[in-house]
N, C-alpha and C. Protein backbone atom coordinates (compact mmCIF):
# COMPACT_ATOMS: atom_id res chain seq x y z
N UNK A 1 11.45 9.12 4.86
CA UNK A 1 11.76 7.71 4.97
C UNK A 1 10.45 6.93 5.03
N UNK A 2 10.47 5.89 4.06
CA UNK A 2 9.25 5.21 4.63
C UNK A 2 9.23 3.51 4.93
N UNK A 3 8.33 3.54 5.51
CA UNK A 3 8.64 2.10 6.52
C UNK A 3 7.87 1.02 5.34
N UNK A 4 8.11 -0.19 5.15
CA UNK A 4 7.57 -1.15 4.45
C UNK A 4 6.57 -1.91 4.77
N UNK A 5 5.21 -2.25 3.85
CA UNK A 5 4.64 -2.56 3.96
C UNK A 5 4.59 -3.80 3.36
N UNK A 6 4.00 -4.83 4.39
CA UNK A 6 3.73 -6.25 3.43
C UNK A 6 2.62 -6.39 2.66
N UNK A 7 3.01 -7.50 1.70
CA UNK A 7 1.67 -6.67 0.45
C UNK A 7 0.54 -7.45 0.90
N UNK A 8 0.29 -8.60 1.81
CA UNK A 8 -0.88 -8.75 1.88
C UNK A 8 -1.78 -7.69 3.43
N UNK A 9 -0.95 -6.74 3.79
CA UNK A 9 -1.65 -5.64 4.42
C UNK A 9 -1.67 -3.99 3.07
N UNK A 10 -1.42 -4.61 1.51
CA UNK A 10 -1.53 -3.44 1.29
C UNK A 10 -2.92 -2.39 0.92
N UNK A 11 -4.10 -3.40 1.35
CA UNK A 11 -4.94 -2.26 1.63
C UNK A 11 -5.33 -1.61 2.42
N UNK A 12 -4.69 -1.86 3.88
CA UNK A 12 -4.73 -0.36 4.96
C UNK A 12 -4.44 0.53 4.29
N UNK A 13 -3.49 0.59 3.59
CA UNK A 13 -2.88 2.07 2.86
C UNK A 13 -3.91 2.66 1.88
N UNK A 14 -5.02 2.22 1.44
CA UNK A 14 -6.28 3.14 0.96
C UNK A 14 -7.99 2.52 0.79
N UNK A 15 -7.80 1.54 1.92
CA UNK A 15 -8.80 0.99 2.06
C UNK A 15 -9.69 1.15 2.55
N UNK A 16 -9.48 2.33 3.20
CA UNK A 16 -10.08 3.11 4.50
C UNK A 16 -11.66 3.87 3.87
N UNK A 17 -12.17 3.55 3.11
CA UNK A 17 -13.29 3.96 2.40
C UNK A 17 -14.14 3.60 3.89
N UNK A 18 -15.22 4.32 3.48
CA UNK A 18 -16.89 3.73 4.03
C UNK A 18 -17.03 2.33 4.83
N UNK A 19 -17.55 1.57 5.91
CA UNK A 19 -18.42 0.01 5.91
C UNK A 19 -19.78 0.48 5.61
N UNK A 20 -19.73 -0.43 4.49
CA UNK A 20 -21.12 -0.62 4.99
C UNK A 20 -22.21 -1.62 4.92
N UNK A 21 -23.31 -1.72 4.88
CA UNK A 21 -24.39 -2.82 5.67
C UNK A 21 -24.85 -3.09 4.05
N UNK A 22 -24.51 -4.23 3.59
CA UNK A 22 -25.20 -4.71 2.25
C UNK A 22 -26.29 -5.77 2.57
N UNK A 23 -27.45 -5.71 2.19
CA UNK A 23 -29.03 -6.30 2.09
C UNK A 23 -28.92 -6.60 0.81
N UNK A 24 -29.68 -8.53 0.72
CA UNK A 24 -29.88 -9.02 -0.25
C UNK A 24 -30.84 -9.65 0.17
N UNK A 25 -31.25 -10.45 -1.02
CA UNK A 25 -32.60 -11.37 -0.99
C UNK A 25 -33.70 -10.57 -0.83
N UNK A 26 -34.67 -11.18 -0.87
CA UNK A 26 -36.30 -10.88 -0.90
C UNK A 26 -37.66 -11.92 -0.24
N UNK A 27 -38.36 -11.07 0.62
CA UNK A 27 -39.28 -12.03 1.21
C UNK A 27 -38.65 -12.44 2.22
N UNK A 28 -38.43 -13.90 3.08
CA UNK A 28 -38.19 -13.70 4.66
C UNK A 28 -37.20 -14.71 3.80
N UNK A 29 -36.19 -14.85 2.71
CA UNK A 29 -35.06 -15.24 2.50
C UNK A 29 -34.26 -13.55 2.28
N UNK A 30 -33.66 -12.97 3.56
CA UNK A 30 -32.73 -11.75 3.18
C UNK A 30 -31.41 -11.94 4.46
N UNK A 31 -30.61 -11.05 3.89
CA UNK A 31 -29.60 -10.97 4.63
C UNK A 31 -28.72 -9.83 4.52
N UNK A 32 -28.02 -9.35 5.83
CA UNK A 32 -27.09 -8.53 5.83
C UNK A 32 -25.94 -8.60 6.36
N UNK A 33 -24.64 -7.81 5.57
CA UNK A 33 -23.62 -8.28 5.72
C UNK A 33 -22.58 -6.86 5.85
N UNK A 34 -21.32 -6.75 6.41
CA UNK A 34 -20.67 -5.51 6.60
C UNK A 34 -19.57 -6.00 5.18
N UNK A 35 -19.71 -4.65 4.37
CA UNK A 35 -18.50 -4.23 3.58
C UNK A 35 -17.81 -3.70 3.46
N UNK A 36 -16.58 -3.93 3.57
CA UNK A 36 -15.55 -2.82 3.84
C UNK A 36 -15.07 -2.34 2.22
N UNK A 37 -15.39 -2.92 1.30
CA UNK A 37 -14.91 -3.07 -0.43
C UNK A 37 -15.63 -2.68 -0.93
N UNK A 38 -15.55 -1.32 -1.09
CA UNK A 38 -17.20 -0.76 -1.99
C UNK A 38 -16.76 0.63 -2.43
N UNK A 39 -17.24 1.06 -3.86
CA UNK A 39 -16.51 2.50 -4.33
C UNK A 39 -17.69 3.01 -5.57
N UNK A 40 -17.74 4.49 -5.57
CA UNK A 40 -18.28 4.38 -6.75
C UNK A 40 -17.49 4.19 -8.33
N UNK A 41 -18.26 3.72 -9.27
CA UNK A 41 -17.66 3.43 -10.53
C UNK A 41 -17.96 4.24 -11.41
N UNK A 42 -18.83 5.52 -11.84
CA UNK A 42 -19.34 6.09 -12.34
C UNK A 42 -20.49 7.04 -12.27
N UNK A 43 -20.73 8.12 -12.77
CA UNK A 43 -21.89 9.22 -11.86
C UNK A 43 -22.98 9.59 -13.18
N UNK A 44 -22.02 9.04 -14.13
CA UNK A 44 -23.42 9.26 -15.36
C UNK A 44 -23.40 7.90 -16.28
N UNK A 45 -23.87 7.13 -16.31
CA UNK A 45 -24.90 6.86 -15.33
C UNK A 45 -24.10 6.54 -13.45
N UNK A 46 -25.23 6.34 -13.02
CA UNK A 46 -24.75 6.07 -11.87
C UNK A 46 -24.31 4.85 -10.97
N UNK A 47 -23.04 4.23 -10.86
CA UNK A 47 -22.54 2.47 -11.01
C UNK A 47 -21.07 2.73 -9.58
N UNK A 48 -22.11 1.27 -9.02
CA UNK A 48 -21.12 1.54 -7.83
C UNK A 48 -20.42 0.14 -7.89
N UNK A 49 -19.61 -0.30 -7.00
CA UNK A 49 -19.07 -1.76 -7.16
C UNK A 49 -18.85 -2.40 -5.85
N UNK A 50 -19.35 -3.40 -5.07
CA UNK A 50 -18.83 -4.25 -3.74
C UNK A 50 -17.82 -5.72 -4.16
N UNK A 51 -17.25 -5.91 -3.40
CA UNK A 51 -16.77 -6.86 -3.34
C UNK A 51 -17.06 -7.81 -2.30
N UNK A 52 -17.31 -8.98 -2.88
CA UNK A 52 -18.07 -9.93 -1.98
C UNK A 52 -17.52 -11.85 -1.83
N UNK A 53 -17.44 -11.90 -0.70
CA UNK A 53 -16.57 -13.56 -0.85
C UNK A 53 -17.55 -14.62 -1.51
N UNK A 54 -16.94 -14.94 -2.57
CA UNK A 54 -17.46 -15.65 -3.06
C UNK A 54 -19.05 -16.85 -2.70
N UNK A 55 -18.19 -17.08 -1.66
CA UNK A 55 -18.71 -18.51 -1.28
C UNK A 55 -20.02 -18.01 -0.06
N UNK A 56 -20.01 -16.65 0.60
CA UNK A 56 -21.05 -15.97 1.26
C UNK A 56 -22.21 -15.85 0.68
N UNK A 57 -23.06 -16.14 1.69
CA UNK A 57 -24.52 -16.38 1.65
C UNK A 57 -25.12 -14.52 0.85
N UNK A 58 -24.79 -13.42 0.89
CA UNK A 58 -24.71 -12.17 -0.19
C UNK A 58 -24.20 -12.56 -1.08
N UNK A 59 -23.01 -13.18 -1.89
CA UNK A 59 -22.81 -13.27 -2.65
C UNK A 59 -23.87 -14.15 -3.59
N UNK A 60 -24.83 -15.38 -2.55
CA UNK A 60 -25.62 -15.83 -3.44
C UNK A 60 -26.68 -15.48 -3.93
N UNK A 61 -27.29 -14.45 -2.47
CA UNK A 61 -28.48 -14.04 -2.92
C UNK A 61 -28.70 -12.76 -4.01
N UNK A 62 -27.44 -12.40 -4.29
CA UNK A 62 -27.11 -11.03 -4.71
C UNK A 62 -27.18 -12.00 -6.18
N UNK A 63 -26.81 -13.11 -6.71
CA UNK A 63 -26.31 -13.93 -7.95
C UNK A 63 -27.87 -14.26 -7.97
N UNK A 64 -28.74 -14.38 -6.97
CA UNK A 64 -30.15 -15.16 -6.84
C UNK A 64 -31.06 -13.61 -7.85
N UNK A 65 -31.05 -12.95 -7.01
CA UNK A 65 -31.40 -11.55 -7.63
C UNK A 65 -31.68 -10.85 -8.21
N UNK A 66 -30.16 -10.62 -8.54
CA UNK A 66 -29.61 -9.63 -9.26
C UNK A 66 -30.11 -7.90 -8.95
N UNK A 67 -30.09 -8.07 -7.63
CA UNK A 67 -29.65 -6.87 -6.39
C UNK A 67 -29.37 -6.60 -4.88
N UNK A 68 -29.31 -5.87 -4.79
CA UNK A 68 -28.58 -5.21 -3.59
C UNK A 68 -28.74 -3.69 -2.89
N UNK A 69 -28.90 -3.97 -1.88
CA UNK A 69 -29.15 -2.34 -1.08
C UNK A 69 -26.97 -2.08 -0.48
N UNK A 70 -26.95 -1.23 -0.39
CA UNK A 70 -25.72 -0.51 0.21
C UNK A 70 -26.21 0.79 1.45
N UNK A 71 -26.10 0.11 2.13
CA UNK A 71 -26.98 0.91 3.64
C UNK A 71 -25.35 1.45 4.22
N UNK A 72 -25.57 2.54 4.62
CA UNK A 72 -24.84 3.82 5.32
C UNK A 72 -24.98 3.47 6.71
N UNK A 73 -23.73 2.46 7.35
CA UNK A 73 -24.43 2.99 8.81
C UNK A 73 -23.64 3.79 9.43
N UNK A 74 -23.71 4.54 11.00
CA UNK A 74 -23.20 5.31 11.79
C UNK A 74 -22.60 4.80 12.89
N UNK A 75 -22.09 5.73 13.58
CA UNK A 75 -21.38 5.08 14.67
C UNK A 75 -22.09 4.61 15.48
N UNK A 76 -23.71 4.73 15.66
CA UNK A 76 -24.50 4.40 16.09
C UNK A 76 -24.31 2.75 15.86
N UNK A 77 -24.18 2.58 15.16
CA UNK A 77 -24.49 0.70 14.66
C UNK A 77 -23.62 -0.13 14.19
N UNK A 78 -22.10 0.44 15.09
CA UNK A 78 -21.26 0.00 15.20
C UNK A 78 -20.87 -1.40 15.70
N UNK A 79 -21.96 -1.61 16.61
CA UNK A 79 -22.23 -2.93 17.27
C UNK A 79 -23.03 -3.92 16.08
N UNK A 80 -23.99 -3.46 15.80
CA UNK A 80 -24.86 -4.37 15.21
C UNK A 80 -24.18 -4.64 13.89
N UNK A 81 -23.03 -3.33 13.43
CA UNK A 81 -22.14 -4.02 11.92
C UNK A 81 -21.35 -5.12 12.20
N UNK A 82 -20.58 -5.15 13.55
CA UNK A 82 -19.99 -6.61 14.29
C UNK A 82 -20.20 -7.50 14.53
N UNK A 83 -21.62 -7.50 14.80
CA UNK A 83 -22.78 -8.78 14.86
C UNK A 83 -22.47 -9.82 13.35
N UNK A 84 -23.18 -8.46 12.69
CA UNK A 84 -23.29 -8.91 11.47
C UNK A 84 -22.14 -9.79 10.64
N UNK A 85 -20.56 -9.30 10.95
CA UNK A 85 -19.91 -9.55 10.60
C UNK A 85 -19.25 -10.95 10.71
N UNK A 86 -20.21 -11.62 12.34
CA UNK A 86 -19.38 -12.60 13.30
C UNK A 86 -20.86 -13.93 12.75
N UNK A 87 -21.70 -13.60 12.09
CA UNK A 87 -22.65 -14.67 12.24
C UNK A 87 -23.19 -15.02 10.73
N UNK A 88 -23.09 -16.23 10.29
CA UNK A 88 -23.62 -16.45 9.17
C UNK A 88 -24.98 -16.66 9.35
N UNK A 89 -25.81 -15.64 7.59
CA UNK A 89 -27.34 -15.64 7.81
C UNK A 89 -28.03 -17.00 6.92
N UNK A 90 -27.04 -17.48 6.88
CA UNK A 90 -27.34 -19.02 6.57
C UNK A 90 -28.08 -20.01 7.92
N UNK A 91 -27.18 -19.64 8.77
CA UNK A 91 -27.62 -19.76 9.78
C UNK A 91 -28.70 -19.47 11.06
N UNK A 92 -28.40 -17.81 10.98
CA UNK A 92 -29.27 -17.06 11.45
C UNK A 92 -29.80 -15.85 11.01
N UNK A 93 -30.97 -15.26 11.89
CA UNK A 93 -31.33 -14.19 11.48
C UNK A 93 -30.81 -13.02 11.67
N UNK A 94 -29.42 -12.57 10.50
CA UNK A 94 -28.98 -11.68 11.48
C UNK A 94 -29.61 -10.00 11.61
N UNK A 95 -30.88 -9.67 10.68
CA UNK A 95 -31.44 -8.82 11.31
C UNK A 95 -31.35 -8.38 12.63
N UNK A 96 -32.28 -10.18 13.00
CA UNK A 96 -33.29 -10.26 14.51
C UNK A 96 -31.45 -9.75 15.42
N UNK A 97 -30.44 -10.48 15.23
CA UNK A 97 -29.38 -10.68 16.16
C UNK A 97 -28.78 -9.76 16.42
N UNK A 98 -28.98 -8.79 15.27
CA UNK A 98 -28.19 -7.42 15.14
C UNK A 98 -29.07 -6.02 15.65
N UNK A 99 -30.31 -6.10 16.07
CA UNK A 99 -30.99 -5.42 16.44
C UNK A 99 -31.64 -4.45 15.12
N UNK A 100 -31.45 -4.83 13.77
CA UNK A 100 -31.98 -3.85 12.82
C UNK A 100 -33.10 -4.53 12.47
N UNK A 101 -33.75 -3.27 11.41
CA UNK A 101 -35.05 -3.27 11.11
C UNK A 101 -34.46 -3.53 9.37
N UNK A 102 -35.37 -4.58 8.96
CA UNK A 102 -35.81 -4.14 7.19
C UNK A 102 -36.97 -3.67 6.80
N UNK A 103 -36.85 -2.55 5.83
CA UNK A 103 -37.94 -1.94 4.76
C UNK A 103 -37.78 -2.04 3.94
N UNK A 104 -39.15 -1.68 3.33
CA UNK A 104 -39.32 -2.04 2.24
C UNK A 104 -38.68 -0.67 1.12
N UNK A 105 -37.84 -1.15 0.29
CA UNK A 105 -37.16 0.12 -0.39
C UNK A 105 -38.43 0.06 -1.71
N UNK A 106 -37.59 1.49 -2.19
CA UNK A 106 -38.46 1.94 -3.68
C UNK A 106 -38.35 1.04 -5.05
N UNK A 107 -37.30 0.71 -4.97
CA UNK A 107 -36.71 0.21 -6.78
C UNK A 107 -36.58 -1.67 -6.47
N UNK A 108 -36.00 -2.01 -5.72
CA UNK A 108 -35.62 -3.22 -5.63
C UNK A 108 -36.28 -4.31 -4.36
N UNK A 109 -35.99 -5.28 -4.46
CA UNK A 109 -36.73 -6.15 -3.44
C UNK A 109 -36.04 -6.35 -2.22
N UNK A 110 -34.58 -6.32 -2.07
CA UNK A 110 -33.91 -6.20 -0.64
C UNK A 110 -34.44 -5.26 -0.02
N UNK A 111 -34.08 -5.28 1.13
CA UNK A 111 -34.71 -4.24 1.94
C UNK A 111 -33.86 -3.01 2.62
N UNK A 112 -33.85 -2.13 3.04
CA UNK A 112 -33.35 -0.90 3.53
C UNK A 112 -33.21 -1.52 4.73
N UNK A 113 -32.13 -0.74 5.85
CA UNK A 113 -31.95 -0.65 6.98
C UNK A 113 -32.28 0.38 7.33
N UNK A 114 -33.48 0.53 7.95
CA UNK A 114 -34.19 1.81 9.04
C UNK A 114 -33.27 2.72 9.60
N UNK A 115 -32.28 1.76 10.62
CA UNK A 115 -31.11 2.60 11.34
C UNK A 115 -30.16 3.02 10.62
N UNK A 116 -30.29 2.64 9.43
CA UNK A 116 -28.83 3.32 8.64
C UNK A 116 -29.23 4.91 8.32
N UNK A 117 -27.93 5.67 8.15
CA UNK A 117 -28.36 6.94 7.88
C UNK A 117 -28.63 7.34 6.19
N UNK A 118 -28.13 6.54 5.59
CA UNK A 118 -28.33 6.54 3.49
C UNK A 118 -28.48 5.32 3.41
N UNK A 119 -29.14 5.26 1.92
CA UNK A 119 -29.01 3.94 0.98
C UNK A 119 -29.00 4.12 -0.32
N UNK A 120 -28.30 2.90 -1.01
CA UNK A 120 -28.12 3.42 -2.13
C UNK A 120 -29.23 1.73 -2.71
N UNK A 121 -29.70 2.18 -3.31
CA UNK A 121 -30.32 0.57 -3.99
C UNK A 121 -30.10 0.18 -5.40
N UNK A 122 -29.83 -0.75 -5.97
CA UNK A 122 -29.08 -1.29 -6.81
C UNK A 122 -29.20 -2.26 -7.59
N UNK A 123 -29.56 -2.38 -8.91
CA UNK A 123 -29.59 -3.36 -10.18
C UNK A 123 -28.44 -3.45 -10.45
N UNK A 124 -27.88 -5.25 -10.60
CA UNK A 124 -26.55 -5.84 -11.16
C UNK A 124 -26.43 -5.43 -12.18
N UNK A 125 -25.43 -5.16 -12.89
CA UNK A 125 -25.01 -4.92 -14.54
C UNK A 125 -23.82 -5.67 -14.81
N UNK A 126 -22.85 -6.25 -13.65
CA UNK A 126 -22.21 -6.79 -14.24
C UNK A 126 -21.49 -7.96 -12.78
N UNK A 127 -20.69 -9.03 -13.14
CA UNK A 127 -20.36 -9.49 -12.21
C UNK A 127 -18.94 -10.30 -12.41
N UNK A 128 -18.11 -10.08 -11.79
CA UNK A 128 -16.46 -10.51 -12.09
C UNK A 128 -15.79 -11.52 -10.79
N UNK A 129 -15.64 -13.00 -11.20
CA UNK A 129 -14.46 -13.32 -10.32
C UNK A 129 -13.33 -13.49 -10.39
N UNK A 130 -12.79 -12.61 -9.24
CA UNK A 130 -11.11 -12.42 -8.78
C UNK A 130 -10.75 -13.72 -8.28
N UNK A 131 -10.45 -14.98 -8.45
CA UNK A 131 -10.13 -15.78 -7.22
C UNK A 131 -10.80 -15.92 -6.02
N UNK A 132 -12.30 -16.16 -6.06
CA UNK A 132 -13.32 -16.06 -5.18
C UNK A 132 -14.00 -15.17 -4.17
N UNK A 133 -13.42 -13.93 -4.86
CA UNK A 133 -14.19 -12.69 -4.86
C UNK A 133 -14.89 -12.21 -5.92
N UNK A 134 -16.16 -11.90 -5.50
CA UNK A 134 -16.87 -11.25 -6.60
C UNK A 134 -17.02 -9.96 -6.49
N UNK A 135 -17.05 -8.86 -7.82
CA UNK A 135 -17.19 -7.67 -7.39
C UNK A 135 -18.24 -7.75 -8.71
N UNK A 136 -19.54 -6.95 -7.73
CA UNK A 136 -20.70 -6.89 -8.55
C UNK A 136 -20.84 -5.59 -8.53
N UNK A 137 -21.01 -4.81 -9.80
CA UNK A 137 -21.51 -3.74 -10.37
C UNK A 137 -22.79 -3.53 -10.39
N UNK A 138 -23.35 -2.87 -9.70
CA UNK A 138 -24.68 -2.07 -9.11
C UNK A 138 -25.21 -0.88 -9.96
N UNK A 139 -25.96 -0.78 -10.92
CA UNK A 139 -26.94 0.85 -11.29
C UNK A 139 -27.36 0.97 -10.13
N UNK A 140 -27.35 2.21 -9.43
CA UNK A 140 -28.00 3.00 -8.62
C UNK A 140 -29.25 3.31 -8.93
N UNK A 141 -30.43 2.80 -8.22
CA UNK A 141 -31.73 3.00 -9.06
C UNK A 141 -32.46 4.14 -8.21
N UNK A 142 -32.28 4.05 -7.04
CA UNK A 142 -32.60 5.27 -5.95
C UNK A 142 -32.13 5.07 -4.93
N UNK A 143 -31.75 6.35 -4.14
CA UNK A 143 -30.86 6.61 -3.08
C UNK A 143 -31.33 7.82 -1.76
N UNK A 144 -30.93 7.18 -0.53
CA UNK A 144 -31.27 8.55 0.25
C UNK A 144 -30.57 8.77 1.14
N UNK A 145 -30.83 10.09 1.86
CA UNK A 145 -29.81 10.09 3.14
C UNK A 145 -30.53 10.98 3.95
N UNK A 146 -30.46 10.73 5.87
CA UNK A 146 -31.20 11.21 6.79
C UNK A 146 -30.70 13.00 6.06
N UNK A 147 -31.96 13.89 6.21
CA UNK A 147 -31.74 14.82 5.96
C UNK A 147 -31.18 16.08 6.90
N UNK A 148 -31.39 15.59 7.99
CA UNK A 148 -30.44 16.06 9.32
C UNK A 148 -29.22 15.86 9.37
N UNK A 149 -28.38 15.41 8.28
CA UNK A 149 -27.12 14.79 8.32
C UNK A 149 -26.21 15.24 6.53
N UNK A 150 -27.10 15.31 5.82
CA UNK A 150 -27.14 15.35 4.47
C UNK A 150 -27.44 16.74 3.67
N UNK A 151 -26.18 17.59 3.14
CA UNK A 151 -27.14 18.89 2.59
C UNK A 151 -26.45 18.56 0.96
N UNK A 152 -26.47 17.51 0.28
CA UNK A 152 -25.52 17.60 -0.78
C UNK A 152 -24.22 17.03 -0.61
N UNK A 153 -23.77 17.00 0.55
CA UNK A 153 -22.61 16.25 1.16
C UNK A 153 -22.85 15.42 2.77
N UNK A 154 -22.19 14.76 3.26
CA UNK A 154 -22.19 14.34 4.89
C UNK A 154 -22.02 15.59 5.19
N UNK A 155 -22.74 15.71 6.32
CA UNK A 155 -22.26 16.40 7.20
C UNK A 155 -21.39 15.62 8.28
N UNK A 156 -20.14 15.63 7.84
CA UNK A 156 -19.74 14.78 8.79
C UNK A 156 -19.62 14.71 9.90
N UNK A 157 -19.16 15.92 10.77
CA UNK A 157 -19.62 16.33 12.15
C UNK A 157 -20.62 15.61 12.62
N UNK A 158 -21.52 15.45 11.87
CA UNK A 158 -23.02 14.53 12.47
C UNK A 158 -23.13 13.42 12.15
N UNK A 159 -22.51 13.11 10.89
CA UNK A 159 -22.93 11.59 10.33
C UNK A 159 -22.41 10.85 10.98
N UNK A 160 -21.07 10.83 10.98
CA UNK A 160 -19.98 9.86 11.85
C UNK A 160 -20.02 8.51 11.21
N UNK A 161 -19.97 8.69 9.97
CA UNK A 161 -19.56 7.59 8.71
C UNK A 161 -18.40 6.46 9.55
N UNK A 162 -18.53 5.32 9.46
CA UNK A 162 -17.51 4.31 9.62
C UNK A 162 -16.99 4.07 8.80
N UNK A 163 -15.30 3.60 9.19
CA UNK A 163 -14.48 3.55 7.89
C UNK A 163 -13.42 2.46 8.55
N UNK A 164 -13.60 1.14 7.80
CA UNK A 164 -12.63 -0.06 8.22
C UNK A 164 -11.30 0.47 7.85
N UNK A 165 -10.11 0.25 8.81
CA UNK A 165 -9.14 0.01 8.39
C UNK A 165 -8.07 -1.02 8.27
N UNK A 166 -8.85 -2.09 8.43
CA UNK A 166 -8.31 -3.61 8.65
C UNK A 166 -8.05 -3.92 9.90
N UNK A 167 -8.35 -5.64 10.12
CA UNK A 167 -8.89 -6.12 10.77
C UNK A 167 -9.59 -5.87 11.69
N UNK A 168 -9.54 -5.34 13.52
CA UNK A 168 -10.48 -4.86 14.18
C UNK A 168 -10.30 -3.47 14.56
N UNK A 169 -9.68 -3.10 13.23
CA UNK A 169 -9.23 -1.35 13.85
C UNK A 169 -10.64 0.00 12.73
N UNK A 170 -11.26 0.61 13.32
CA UNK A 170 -12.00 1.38 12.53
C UNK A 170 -11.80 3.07 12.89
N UNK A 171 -12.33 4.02 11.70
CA UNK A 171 -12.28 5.47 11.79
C UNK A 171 -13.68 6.06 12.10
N UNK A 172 -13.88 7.09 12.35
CA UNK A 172 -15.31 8.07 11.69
C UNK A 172 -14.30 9.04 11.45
N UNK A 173 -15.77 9.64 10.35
CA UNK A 173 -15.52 10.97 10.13
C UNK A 173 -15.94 12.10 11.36
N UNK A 174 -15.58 12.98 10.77
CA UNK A 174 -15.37 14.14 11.52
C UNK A 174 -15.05 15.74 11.36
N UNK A 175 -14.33 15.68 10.56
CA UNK A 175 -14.43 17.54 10.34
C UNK A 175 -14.45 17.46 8.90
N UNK A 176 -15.28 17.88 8.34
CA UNK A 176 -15.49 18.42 7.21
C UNK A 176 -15.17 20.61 7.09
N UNK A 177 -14.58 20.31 5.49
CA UNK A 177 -13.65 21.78 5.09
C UNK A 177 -13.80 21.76 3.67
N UNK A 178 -14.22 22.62 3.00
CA UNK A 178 -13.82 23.10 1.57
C UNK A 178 -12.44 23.46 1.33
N UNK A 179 -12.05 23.46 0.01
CA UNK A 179 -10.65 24.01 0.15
C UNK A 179 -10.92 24.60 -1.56
């Protein structure tokens, strides 16, 4: 038997992917923001996709650009993804507010999050609006992940990946199994 869902909750039912911490801009115009809308699109080449509200200060600098970091955080920075989520960096710094660090990445001019455990960094290739969502298509230009955590896969036991499941409800991972 199954119980009904209303369709504007129908992405609990597989939405449950990754958050994570998207960095835009360059120079002391940057910002970070929590995504819960993010998947990969392809592995040869390598093309990922976020979805971003239109009218958000990422969405501009990402249009300013034309890139983007996709930072991995942990349960560790669970707080500072909430921060992030509650304060526009129009306004403020939400680095400074959120307690993270930016670096300087390899390929692109946004910056990495120190505390995150991966990143993926990212050249636009393409950009689509839904009704004032944008979902921007990212080349993966270089990528990493803490190597204490990372052998080819999460270790998820350790990583403890966050995973939105709408509105203030969230997952980690946790047991990883071959089958």
């Amino acid at each position: 038997m199954f119980k009904n869902v209303p369709l504007d909750g129908f992405y609990h039912l597989i939405g449950h992917g990754s958050c994570v911490l998207v960095t835009s801009g360059k120079g002391k115009k940057i910002n970070v923001a929590p995504i819960a809308w993010n998947m990969p699109v392809n592995d040869e080449p390598p093309l990922l996709a976020i979805a971003v509200a239109e009218t958000h200060y990422t969405a501009e600098l990402i249009k300013e650009t034309g890139e983007f970091v996709v930072n991995v955080p942990n349960e560790e920075l669970l707080k500072s993804l909430m921060i992030c989520g509650k304060v526009s960096g129009r306004k403020e710094n939400k680095f400074k507010k959120a307690k993270l660090t930016p670096v300087t990445g390899k390929k692109v001019k946004a910056p990495l999050i120190k505390e995150c455990i991966g990143y993926l960094e990212c050249r636009v290739v393409d950009a689509v609006t839904y009704d004032g969502v944008v979902v921007f298509v990212g080349s993966v230009l270089a990528c990493g992940a803490r190597k204490e955590l990372y052998d080819g896969y999460w270790i998820t036991e350790k990583a403890k990946t966050v995973h939105h499941l709408g509105s203030s409800f969230f997952a980690l991972t946790g047991k990883r199994f071959k089958v």
